[in-house]
N, C-alpha and C. Protein backbone atom coordinates (compact mmCIF):
# COMPACT_ATOMS: atom_id res chain seq x y z
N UNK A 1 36.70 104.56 123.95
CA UNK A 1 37.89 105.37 123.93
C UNK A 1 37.53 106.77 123.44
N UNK A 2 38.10 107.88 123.74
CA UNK A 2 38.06 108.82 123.28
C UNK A 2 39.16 109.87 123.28
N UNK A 3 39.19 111.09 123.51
CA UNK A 3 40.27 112.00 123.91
C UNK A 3 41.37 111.93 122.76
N UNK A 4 42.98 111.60 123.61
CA UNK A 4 44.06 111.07 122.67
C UNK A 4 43.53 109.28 121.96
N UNK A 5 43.02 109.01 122.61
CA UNK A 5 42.63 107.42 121.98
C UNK A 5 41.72 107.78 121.41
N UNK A 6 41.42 108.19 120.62
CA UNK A 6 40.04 107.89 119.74
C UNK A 6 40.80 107.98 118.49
N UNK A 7 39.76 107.15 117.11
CA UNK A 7 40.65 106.74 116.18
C UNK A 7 41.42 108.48 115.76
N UNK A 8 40.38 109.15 115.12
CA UNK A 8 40.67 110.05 114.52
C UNK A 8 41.92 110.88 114.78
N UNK A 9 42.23 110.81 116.15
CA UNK A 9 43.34 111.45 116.64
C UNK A 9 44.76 110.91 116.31
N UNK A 10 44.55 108.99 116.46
CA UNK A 10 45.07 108.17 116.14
C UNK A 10 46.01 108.25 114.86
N UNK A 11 45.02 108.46 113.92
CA UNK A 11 45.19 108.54 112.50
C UNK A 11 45.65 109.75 112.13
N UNK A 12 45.13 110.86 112.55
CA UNK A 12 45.91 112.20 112.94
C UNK A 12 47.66 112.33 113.49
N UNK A 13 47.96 111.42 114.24
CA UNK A 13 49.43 111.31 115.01
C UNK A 13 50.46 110.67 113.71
N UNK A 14 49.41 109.28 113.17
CA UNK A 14 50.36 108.72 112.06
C UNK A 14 50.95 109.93 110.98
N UNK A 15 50.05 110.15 110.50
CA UNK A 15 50.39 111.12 109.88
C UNK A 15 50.99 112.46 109.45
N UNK A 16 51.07 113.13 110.94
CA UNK A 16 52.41 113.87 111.35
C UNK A 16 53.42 113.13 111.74
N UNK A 17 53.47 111.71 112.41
CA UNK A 17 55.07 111.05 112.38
C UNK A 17 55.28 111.21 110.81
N UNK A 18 54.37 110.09 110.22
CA UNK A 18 54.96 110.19 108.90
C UNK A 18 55.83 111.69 108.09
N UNK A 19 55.01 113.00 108.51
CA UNK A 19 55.47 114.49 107.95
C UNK A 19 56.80 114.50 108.87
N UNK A 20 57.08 114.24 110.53
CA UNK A 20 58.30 114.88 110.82
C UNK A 20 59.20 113.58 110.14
N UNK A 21 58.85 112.18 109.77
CA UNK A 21 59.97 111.41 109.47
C UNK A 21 61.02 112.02 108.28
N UNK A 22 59.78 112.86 107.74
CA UNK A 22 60.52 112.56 106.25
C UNK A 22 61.08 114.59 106.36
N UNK A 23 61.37 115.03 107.07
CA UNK A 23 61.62 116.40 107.59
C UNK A 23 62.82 116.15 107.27
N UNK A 24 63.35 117.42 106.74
CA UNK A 24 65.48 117.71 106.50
C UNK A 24 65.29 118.78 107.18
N UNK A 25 66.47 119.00 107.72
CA UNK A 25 66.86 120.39 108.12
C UNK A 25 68.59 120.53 107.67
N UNK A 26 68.67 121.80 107.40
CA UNK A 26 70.18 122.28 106.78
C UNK A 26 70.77 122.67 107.91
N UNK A 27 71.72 121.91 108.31
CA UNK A 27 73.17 122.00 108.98
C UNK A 27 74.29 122.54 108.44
N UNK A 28 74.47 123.84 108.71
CA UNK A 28 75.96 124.33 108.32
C UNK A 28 76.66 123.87 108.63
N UNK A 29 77.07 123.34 109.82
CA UNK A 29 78.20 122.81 110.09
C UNK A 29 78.79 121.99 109.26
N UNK A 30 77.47 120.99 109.06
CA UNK A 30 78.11 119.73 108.03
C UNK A 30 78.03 119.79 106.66
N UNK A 31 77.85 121.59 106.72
CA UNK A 31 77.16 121.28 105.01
C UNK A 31 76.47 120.74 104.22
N UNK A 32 75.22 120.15 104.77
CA UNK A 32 74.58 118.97 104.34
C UNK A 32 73.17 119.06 105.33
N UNK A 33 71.99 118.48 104.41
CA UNK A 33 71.04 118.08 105.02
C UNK A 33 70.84 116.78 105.96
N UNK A 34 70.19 116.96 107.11
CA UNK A 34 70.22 116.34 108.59
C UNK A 34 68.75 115.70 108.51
N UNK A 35 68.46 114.47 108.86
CA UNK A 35 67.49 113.49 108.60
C UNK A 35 67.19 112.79 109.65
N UNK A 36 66.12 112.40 110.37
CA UNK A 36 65.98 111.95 111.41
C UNK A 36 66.99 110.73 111.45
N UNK A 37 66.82 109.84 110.22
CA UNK A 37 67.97 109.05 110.46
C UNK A 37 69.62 109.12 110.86
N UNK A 38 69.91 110.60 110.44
CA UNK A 38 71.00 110.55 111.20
C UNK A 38 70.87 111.15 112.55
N UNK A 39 69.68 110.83 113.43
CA UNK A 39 69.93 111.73 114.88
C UNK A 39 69.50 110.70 115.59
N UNK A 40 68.94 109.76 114.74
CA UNK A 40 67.47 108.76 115.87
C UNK A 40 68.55 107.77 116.24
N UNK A 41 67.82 106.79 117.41
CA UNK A 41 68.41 105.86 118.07
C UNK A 41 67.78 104.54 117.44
N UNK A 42 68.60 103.55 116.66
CA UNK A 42 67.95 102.12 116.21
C UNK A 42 69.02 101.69 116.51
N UNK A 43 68.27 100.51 117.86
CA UNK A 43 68.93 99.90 117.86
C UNK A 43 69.39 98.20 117.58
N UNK A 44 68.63 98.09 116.73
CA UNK A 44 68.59 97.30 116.11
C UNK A 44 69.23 97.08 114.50
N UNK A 45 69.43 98.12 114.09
CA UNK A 45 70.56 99.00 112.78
C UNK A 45 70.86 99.88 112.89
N UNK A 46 71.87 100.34 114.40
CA UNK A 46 72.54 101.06 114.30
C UNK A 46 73.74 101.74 112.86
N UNK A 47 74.23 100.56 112.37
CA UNK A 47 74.97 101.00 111.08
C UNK A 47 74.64 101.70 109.93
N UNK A 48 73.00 101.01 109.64
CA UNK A 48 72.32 101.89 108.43
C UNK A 48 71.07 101.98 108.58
N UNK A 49 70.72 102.58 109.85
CA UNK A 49 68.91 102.80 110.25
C UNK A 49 68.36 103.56 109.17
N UNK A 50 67.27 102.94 108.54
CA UNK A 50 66.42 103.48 107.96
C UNK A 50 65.40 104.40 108.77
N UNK A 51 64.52 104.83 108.16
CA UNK A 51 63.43 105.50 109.48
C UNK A 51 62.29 104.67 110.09
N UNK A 52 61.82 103.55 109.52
CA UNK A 52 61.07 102.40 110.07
C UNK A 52 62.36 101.87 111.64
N UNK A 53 63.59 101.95 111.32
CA UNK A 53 64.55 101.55 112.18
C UNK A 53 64.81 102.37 113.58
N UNK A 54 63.83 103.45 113.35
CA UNK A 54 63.50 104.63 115.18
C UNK A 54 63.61 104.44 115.90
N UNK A 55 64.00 103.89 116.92
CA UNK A 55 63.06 103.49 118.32
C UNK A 55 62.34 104.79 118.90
N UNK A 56 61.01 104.85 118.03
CA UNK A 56 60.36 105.57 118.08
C UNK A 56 59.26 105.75 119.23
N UNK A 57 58.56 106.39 120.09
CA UNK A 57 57.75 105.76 121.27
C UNK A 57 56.82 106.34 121.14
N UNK A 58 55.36 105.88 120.89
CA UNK A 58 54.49 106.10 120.54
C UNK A 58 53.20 105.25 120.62
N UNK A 59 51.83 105.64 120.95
CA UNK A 59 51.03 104.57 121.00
C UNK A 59 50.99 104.19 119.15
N UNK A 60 50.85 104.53 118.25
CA UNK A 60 51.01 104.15 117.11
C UNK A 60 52.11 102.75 116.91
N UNK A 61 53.30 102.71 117.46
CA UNK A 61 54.02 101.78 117.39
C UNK A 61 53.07 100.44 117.22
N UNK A 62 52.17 100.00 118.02
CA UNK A 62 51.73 99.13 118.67
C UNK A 62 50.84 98.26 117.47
N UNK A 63 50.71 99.53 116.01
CA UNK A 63 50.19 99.10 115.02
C UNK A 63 51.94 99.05 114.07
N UNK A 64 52.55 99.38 114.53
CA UNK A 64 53.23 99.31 113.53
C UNK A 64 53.90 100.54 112.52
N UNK A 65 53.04 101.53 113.34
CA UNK A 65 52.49 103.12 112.38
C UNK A 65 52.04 102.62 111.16
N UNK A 66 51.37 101.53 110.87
CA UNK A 66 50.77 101.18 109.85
C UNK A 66 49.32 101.55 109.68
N UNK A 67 48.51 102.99 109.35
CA UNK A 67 47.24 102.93 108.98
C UNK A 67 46.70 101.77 108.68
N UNK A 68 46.95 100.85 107.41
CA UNK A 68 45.88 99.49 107.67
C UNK A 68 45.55 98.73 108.55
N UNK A 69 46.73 98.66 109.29
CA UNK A 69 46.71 97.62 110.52
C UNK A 69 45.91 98.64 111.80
N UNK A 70 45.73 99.59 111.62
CA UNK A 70 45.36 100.54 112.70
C UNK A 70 43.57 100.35 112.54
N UNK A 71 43.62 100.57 111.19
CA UNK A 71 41.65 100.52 110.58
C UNK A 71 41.06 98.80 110.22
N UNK A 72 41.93 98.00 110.54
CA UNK A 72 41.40 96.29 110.64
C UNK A 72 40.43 96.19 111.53
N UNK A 73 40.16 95.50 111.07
CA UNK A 73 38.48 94.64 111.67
C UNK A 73 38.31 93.15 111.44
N UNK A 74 37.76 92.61 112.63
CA UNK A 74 37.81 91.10 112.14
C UNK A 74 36.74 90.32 112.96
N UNK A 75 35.89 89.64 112.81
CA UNK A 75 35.08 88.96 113.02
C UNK A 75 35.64 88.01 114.11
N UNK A 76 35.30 87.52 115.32
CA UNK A 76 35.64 86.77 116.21
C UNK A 76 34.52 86.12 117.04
N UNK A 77 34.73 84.67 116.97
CA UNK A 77 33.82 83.97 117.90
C UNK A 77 34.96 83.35 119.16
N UNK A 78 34.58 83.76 119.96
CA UNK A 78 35.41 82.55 121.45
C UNK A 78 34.50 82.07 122.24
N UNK A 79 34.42 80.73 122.11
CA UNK A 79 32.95 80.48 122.94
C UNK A 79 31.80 81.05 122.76
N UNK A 80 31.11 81.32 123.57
CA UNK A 80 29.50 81.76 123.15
C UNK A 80 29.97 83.10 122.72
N UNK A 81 30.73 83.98 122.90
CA UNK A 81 30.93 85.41 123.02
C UNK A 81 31.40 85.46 121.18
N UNK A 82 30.58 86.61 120.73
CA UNK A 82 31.11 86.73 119.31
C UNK A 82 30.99 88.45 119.05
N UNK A 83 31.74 89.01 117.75
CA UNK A 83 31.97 89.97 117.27
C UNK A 83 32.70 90.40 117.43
N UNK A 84 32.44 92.00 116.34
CA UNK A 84 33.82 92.23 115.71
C UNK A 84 35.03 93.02 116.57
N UNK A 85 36.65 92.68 116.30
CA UNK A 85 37.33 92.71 117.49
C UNK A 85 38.04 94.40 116.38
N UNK A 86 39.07 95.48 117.07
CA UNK A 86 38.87 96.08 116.14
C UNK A 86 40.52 97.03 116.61
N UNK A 87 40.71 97.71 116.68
CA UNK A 87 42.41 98.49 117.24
C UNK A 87 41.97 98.60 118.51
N UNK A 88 40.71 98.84 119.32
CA UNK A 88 40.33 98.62 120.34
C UNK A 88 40.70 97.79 121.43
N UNK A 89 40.47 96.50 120.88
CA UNK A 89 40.99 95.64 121.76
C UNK A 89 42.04 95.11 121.23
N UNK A 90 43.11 95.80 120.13
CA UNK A 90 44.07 95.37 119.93
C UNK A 90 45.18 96.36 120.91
N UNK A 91 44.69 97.41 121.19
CA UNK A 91 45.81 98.30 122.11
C UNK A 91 45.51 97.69 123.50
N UNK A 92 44.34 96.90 123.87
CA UNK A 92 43.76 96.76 125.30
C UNK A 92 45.28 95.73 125.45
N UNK A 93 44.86 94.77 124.53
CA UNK A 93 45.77 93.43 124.61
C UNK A 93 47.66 94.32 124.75
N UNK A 94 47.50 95.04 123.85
CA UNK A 94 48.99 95.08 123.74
C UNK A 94 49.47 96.01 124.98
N UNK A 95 48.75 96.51 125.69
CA UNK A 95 49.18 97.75 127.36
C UNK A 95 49.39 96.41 127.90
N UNK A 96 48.79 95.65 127.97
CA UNK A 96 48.71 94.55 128.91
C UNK A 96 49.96 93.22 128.52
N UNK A 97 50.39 92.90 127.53
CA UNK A 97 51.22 92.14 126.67
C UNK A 97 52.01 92.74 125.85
N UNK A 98 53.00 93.79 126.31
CA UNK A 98 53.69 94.97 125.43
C UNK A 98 54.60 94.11 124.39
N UNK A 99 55.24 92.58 124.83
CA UNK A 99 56.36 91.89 124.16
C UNK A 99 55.84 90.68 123.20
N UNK A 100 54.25 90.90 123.09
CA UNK A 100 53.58 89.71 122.27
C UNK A 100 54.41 90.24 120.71
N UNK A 101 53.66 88.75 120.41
CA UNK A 101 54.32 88.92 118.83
C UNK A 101 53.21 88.47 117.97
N UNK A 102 51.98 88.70 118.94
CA UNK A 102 50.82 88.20 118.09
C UNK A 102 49.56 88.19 119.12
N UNK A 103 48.53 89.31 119.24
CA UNK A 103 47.71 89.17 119.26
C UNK A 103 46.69 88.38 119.92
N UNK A 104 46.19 88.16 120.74
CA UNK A 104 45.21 86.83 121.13
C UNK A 104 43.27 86.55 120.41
N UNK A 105 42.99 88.19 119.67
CA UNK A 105 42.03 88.90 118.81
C UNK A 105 42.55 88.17 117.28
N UNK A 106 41.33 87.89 116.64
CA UNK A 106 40.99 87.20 115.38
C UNK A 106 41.96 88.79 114.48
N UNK A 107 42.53 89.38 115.07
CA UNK A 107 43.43 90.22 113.92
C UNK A 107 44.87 89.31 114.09
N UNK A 108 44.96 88.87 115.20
CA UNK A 108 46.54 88.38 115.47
C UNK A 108 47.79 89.54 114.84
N UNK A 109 47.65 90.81 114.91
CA UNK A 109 48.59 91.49 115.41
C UNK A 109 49.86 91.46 116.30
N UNK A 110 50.99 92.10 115.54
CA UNK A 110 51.85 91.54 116.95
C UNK A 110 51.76 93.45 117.46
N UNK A 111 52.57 93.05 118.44
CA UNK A 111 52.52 94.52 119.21
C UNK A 111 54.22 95.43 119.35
N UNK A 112 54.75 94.39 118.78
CA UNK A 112 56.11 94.83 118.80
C UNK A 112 56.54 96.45 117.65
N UNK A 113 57.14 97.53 118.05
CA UNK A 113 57.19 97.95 117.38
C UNK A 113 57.78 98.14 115.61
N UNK A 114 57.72 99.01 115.16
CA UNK A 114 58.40 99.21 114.51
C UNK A 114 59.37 98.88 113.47
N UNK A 115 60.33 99.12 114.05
CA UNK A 115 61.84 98.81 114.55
C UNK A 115 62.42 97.68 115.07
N UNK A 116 61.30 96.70 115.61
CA UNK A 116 61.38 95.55 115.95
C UNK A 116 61.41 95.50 117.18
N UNK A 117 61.26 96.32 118.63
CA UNK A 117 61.37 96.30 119.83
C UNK A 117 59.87 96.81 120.45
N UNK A 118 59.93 96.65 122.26
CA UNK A 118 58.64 96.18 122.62
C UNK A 118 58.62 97.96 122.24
């Protein structure tokens, strides 16, 4: 992988979601500071979306926007074929299986976002 897929970039993206999540901007209108949570679409808590609650779209989703789960590593034997499986073939699996809820790689990752959607 390289380009936009390579980790560094990867880890680079989390980390500006993380900076615009937590972004206010001042609304005169409402007199009041404006939060992604009050603009984003969850639909899954619509009533009191937190910002994990986004339906955010992103290859990051696919970890979760979780850095740890993004930098895992795990040792795997299947049959004669062995070694280590890594976000690599955890994004391969999840383009291909967008609605898993787990992984078929010794990380067993699910791929669902977020927010809880594919």
């Amino acid at each position: 992988f390289s380009g936009v897929l390579a980790r560094d970039v990867l880890l680079a993206l989390l980390e500006l979601q993380d900076e615009l999540a937590g972004t206010a901007a001042w609304a005169a209108g409402t007199g009041r500071n404006v939060t992604l949570r009050d603009v984003c679409y969850a639909p899954l808590n619509p009533a009191a979306p937190g910002v994990g609650d986004c339906a955010v779209s992103s290859v990051t989703q696919y970890f979760q926007n979780n850095r740890t789960r993004l930098e895992l590593s795990a040792w795997q034997q299947d049959g004669k074929q062995q070694g280590t499986v890594d976000w690599h073939d955890h994004l391969i699996y999840c383009v291909n299986s967008p609605l898993s809820f787990k992984d078929i790689t010794a990380l067993e990752l699910s791929c669902m976002a977020e927010y809880g959607g594919p």
